[in-house]
N, C-alpha and C. Protein backbone atom coordinates (compact mmCIF):
# COMPACT_ATOMS: atom_id res chain seq x y z
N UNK A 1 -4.44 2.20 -8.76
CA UNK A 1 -5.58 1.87 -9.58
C UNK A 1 -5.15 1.25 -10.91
N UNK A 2 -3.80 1.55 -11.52
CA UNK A 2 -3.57 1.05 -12.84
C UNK A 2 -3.15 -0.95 -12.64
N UNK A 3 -3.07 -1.12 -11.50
CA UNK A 3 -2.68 -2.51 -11.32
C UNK A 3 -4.35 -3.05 -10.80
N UNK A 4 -5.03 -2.67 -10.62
CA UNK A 4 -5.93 -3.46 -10.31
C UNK A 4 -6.26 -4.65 -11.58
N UNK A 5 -6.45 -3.98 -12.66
CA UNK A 5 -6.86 -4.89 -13.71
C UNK A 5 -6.01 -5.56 -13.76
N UNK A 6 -4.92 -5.50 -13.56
CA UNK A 6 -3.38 -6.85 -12.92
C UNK A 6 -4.46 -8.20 -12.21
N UNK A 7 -5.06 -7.89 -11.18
CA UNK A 7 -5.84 -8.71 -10.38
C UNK A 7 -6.41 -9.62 -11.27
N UNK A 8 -7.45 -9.27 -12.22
CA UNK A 8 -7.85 -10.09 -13.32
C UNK A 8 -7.78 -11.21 -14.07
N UNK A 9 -6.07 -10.85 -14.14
CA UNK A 9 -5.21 -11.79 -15.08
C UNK A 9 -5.21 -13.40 -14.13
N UNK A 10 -5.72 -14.28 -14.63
CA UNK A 10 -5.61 -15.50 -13.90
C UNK A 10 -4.39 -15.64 -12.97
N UNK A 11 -3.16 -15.50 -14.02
CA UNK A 11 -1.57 -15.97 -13.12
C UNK A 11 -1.40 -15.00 -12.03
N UNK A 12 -1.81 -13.94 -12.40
CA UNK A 12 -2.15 -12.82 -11.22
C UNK A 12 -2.82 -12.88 -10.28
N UNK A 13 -3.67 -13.27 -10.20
CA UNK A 13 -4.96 -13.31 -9.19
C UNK A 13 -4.55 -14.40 -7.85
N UNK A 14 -3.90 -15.76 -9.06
CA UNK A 14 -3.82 -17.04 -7.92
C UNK A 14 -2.54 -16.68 -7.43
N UNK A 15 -1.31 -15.69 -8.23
CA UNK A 15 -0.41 -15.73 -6.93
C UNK A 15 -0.34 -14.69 -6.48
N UNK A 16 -1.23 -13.79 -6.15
CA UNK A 16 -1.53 -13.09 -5.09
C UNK A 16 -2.17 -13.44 -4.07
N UNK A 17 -3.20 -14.33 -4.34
CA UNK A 17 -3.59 -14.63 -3.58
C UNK A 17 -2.72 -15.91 -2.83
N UNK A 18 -2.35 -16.60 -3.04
CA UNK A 18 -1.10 -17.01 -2.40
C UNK A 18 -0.35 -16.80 -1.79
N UNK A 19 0.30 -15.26 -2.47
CA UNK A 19 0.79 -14.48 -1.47
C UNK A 19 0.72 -13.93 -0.28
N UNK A 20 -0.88 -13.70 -0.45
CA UNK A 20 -1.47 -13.05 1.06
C UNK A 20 -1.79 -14.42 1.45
N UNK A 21 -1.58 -15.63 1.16
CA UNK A 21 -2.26 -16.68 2.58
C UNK A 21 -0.95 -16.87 3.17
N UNK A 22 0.46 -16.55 2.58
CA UNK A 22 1.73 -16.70 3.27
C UNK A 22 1.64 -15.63 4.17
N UNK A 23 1.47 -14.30 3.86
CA UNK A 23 1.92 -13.65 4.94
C UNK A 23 0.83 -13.31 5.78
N UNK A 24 -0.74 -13.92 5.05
CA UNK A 24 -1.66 -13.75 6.35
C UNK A 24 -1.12 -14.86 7.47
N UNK A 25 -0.70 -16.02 7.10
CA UNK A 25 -0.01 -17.04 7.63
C UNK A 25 0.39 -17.02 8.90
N UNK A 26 1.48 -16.40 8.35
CA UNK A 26 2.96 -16.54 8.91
C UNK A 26 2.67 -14.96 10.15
N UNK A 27 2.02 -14.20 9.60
CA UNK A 27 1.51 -12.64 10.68
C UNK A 27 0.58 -13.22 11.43
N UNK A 28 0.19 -13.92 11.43
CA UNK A 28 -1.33 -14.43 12.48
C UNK A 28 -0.55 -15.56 13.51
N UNK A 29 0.83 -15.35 13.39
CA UNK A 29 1.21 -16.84 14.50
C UNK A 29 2.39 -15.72 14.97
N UNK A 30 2.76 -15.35 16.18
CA UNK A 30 3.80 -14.55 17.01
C UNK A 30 4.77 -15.62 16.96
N UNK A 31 4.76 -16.64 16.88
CA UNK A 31 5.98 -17.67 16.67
C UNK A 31 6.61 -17.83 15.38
N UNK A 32 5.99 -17.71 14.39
CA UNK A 32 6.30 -17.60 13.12
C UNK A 32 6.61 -15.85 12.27
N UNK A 33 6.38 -15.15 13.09
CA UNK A 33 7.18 -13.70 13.00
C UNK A 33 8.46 -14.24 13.59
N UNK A 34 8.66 -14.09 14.76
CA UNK A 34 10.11 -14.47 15.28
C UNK A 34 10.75 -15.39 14.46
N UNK A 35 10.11 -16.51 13.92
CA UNK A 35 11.18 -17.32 12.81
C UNK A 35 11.05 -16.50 11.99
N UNK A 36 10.34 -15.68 11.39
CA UNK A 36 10.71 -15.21 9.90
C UNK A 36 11.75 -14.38 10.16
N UNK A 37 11.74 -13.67 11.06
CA UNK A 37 12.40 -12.46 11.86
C UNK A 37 14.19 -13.19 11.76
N UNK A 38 14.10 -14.43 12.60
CA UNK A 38 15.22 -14.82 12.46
C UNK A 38 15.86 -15.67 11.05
N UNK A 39 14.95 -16.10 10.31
CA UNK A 39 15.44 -16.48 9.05
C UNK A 39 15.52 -15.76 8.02
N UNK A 40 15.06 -14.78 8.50
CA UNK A 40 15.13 -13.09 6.63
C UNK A 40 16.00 -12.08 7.32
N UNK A 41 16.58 -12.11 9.14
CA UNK A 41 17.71 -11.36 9.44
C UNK A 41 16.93 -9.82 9.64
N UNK A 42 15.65 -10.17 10.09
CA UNK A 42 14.84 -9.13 10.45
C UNK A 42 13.93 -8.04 9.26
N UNK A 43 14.16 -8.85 8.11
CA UNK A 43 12.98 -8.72 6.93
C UNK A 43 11.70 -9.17 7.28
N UNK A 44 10.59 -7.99 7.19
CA UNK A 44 9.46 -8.05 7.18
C UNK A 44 8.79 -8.39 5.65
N UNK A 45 7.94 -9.50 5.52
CA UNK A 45 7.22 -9.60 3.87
C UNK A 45 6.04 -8.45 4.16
N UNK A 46 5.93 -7.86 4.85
CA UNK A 46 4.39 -6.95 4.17
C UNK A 46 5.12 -5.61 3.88
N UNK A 47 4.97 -5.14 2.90
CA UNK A 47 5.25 -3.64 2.40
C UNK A 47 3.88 -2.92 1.67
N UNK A 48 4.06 -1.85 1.75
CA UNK A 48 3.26 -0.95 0.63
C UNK A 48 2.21 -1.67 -0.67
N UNK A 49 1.57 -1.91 -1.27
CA UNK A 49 1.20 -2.26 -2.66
C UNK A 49 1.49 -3.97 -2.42
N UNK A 50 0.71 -4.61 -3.35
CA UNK A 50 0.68 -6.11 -3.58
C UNK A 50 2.07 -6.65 -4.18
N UNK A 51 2.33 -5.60 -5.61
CA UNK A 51 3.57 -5.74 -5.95
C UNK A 51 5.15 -5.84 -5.29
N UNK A 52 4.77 -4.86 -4.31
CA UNK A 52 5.88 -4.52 -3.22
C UNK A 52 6.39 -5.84 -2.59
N UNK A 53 4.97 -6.54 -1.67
CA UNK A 53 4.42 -7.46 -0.90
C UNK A 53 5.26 -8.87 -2.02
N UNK A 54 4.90 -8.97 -3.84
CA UNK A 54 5.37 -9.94 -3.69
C UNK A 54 7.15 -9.89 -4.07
N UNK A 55 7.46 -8.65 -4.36
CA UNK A 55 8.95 -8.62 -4.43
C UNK A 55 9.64 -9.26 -3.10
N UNK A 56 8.84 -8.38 -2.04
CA UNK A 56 9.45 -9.05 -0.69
C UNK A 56 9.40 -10.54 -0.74
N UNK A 57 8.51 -11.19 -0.73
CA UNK A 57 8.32 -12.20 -1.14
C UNK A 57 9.33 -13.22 -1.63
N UNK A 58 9.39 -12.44 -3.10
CA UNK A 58 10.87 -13.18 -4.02
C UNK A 58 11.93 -12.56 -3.09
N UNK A 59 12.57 -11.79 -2.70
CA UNK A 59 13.44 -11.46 -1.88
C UNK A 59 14.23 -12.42 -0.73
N UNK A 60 13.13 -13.22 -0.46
CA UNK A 60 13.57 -13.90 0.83
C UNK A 60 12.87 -15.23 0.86
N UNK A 61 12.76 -15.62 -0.68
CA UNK A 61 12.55 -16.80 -0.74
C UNK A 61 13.31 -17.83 -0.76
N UNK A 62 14.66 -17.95 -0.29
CA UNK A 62 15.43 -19.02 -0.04
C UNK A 62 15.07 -18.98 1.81
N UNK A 63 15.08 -17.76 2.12
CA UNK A 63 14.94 -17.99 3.70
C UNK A 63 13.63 -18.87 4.15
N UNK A 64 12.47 -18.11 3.33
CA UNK A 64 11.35 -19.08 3.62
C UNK A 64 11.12 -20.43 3.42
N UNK A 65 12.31 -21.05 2.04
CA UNK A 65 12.24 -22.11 2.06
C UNK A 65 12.26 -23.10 3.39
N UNK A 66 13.58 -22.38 3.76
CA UNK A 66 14.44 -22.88 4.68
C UNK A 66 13.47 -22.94 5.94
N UNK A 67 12.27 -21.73 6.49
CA UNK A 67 12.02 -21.63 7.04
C UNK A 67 10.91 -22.75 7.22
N UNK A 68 10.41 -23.00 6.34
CA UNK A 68 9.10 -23.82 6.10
C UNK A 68 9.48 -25.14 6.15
N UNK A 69 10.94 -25.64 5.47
CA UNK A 69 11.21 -26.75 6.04
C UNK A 69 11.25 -27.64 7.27
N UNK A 70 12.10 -26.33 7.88
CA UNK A 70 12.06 -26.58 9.59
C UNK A 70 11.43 -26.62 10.44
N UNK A 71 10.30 -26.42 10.39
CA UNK A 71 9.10 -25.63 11.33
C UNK A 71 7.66 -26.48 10.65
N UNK A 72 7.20 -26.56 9.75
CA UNK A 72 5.78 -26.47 9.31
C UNK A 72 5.17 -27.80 9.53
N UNK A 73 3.65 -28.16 10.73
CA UNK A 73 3.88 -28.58 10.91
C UNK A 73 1.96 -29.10 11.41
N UNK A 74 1.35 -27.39 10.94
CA UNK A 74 -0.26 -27.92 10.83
C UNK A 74 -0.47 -27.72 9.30
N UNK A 75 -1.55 -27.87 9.14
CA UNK A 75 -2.36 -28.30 7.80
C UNK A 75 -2.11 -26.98 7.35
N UNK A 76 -2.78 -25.94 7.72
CA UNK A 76 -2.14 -24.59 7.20
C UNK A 76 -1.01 -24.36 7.17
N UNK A 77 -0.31 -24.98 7.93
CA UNK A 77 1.34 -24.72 7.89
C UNK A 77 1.93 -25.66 6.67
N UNK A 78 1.47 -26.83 6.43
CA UNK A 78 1.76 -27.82 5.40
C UNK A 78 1.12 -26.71 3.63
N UNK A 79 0.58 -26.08 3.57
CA UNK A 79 -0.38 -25.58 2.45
C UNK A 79 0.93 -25.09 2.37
N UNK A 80 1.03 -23.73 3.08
CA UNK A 80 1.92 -22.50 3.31
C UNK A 80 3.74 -23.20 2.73
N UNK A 81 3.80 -24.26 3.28
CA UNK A 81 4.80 -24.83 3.36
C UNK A 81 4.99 -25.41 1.62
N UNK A 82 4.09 -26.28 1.16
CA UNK A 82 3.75 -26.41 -0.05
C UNK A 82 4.09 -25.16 -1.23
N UNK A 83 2.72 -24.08 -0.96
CA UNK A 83 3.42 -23.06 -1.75
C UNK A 83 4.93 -22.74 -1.70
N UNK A 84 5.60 -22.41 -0.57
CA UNK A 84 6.56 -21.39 -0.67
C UNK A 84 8.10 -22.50 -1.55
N UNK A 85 7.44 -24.08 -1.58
CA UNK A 85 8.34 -24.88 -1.99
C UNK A 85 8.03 -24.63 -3.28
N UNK A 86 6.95 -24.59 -4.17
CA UNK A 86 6.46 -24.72 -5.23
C UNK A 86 7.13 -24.01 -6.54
N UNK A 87 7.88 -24.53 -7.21
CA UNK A 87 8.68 -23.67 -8.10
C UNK A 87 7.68 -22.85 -9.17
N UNK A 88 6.72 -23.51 -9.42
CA UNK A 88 5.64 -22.50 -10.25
C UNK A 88 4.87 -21.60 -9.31
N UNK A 89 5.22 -21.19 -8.35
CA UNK A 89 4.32 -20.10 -7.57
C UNK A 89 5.79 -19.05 -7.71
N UNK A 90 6.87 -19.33 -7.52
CA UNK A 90 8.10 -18.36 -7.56
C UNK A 90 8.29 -18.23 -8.75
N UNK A 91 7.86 -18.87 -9.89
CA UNK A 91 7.71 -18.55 -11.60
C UNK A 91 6.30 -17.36 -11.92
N UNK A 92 5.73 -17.48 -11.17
CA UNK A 92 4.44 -16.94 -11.14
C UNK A 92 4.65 -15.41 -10.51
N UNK A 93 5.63 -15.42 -9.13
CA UNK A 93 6.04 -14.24 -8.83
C UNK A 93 6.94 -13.24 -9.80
N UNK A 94 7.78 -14.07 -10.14
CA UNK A 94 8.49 -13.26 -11.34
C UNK A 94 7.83 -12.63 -12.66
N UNK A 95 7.11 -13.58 -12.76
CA UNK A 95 6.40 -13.02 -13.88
C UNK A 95 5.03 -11.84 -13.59
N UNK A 96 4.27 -12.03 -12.81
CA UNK A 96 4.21 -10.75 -12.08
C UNK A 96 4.87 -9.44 -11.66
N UNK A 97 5.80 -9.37 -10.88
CA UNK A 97 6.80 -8.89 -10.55
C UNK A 97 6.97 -7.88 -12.66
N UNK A 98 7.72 -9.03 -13.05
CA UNK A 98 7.93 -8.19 -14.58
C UNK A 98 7.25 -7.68 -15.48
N UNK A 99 5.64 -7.90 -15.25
CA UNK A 99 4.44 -7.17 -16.05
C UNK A 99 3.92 -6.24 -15.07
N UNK A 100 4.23 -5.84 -13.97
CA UNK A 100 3.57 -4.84 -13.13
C UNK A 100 4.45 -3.99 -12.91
N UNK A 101 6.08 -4.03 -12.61
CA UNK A 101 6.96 -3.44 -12.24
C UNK A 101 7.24 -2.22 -13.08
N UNK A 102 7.00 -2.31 -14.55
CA UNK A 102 7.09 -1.08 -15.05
C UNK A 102 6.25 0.24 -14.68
N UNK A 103 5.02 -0.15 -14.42
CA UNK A 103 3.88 0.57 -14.26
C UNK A 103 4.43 1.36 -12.85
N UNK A 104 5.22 0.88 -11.77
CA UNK A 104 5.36 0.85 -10.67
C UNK A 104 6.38 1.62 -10.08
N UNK A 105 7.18 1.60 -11.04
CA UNK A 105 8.65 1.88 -11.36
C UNK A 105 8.84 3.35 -10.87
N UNK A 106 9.11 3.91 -10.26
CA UNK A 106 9.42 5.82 -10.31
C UNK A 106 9.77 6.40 -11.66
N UNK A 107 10.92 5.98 -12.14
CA UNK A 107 10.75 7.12 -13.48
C UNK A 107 9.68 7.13 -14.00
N UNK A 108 9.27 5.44 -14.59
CA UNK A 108 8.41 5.11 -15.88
C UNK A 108 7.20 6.30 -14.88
N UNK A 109 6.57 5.92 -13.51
CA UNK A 109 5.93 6.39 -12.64
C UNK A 109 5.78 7.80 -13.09
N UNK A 110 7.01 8.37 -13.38
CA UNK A 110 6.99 10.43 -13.19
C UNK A 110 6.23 10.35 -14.85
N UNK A 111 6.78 9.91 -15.72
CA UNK A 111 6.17 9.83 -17.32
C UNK A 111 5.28 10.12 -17.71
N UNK A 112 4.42 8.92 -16.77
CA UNK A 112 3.04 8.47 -16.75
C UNK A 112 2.11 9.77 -15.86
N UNK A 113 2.70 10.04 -14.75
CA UNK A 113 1.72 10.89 -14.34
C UNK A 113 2.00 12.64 -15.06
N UNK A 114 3.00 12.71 -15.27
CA UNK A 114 3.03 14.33 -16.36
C UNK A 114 2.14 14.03 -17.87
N UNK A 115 2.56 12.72 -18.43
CA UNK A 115 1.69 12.69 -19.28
C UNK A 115 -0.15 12.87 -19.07
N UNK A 116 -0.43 12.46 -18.03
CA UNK A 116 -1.97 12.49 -17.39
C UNK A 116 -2.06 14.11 -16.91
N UNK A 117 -0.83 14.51 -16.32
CA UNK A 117 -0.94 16.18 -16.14
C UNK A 117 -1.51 17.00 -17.59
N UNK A 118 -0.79 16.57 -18.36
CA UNK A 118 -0.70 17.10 -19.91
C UNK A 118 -2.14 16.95 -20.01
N UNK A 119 -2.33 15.76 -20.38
CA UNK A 119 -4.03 15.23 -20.84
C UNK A 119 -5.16 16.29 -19.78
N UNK A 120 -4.83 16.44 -18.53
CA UNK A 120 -6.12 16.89 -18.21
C UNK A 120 -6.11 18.32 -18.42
N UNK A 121 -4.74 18.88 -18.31
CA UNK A 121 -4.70 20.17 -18.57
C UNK A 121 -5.90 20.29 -20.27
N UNK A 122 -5.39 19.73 -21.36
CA UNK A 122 -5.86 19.72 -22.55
C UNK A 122 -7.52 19.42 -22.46
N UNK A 123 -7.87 18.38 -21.40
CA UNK A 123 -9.30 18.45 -20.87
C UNK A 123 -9.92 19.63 -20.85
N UNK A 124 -9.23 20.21 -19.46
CA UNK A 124 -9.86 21.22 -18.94
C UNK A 124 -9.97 22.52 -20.06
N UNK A 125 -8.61 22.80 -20.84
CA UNK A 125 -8.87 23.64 -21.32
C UNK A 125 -10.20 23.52 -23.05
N UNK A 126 -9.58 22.01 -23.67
CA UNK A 126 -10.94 21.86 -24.64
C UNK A 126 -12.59 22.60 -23.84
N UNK A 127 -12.33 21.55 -22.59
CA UNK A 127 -14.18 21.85 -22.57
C UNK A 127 -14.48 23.09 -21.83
N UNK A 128 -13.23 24.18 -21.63
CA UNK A 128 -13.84 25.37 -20.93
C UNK A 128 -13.77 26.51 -21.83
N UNK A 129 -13.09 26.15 -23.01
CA UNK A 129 -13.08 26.86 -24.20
C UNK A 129 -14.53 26.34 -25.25
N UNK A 130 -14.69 25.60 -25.15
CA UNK A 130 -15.62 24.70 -26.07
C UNK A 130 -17.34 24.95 -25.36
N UNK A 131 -17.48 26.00 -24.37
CA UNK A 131 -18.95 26.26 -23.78
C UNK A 131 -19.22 25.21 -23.38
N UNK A 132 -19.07 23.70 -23.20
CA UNK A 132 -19.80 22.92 -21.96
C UNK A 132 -19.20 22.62 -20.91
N UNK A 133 -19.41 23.82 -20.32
CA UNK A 133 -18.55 23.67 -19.01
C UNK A 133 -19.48 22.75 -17.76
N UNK A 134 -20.52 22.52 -18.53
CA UNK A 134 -21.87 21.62 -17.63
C UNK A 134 -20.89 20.16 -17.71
N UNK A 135 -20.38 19.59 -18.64
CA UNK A 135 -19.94 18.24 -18.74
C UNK A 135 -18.38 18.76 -17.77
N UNK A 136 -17.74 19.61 -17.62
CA UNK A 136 -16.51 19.58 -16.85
C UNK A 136 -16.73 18.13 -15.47
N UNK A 137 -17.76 18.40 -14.38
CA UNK A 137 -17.64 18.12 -13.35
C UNK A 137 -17.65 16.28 -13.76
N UNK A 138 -18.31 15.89 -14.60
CA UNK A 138 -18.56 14.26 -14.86
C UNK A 138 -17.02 14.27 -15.73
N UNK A 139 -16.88 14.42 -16.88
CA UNK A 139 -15.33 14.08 -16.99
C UNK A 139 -14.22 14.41 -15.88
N UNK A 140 -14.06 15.45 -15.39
CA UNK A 140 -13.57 15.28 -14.10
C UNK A 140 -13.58 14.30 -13.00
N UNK A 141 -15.01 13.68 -13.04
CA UNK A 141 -14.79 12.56 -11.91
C UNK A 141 -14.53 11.18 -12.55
N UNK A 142 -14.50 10.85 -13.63
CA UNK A 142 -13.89 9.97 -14.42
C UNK A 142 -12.37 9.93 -14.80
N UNK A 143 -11.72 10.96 -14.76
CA UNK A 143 -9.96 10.64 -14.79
C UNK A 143 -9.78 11.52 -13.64
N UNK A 144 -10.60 12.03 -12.49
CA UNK A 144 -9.85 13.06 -11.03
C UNK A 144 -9.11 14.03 -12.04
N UNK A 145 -9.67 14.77 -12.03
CA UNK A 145 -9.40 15.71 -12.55
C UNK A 145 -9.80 17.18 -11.71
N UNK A 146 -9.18 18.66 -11.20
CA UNK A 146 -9.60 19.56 -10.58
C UNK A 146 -9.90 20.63 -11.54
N UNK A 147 -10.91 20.43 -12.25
CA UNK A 147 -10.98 21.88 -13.06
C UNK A 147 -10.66 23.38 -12.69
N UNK A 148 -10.87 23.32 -11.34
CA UNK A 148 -11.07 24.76 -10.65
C UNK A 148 -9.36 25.32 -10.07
N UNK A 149 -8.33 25.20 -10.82
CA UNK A 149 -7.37 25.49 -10.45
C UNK A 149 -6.97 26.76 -10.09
C-alpha cells in the first residue's frame, strides 16, 4: 500500500505501465516464453510486487534487447520491441527502481513496520485510557490496527 501513491507519479505510472505491456507481451505468446526462457538462461520477468517485476526487468535487459532484435516482428511485437530498445524507458526503470526500493528494502522494511507497531500500540493505549473507546474501531480501520489484543 505505501507504493501505490508511487503509481501517481507520471514517470511512474508510464513505466509501469510499459512494463506490464512487455511482460503481458511476451506471457501471452508460448513462443516468446521459450525465447525469453532461452535468452535470460531461464529467468522469468514476473515476480512478486511491480517493483520486483521492474528490477527483473532491468536485470535482463541486455537479454531482451537481444531478444527483441531477433525475433520481433508484429505491430505489438514492433511497440514491445521499441520500448525494451528505448534508453529513456531503462532511465525511467532506474529511477523508479531508486525512489521505491527503499520503502521495499527488508531492513529499511523491519524500521518502518516496528515504528507503525510503536504508533499503534501508543493509539490503542491514548484512546483506551482517554474514555473514547467508541472512536477505537474507526481509527483502527484507518491504520489496521487490532485493538483487542
Amino acid at each position: 500500500m505505501m507504493l501505490e501513491d508511487y503509481e501517481k507519479i507520471p514517470v511512474y505510472e508510464e513505466t509501469i505501465t510499459k512494463g506490464k505491456k512487455i511482460t503481458t507481451f511476451i506471457y501471452s505468446r508460448d513462443s516468446l516464453i521459450s525465447l525469453l526462457h532461452k535468452f535470460t538462461q531461464g529467468i522469468d520477468l514476473v515476480r512478486q510486487g511491480i517493483t520486483c517485476c521492474l528490477a527483473r526487468l532491468n536485470e535482463t535487459k541486455g537479454a531482451l534487447r537481444r531478444m527483441f532484435t531477433s525475433k520481433a516482428k508484429t505491430s505489438g511485437g514492433k511497440f514491445v520491441e521499441d520500448v525494451v530498445l528505448d534508453k529513456e524507458f531503462w532511465k525511467n526503470v532506474m529511477i523508479c527502481l531508486k525512489g521505491a526500493n527503499p520503502l521495499i528494502d527488508e531492513p529499511a522494511t523491519g524500521f518502518i513496520y516496528e515504528a507503525m507497531e510503536q504508533a499503534k500500540d501508543e493509539i490503542r493505549r491514548g484512546l483506551s485510557k482517554g474514555g473514547i473507546e467508541r472512536y477505537i474501531f474507526s481509527a483502527g480501520s484507518i491504520i489496521n490496527i487490532s485493538f483487542y489484543k
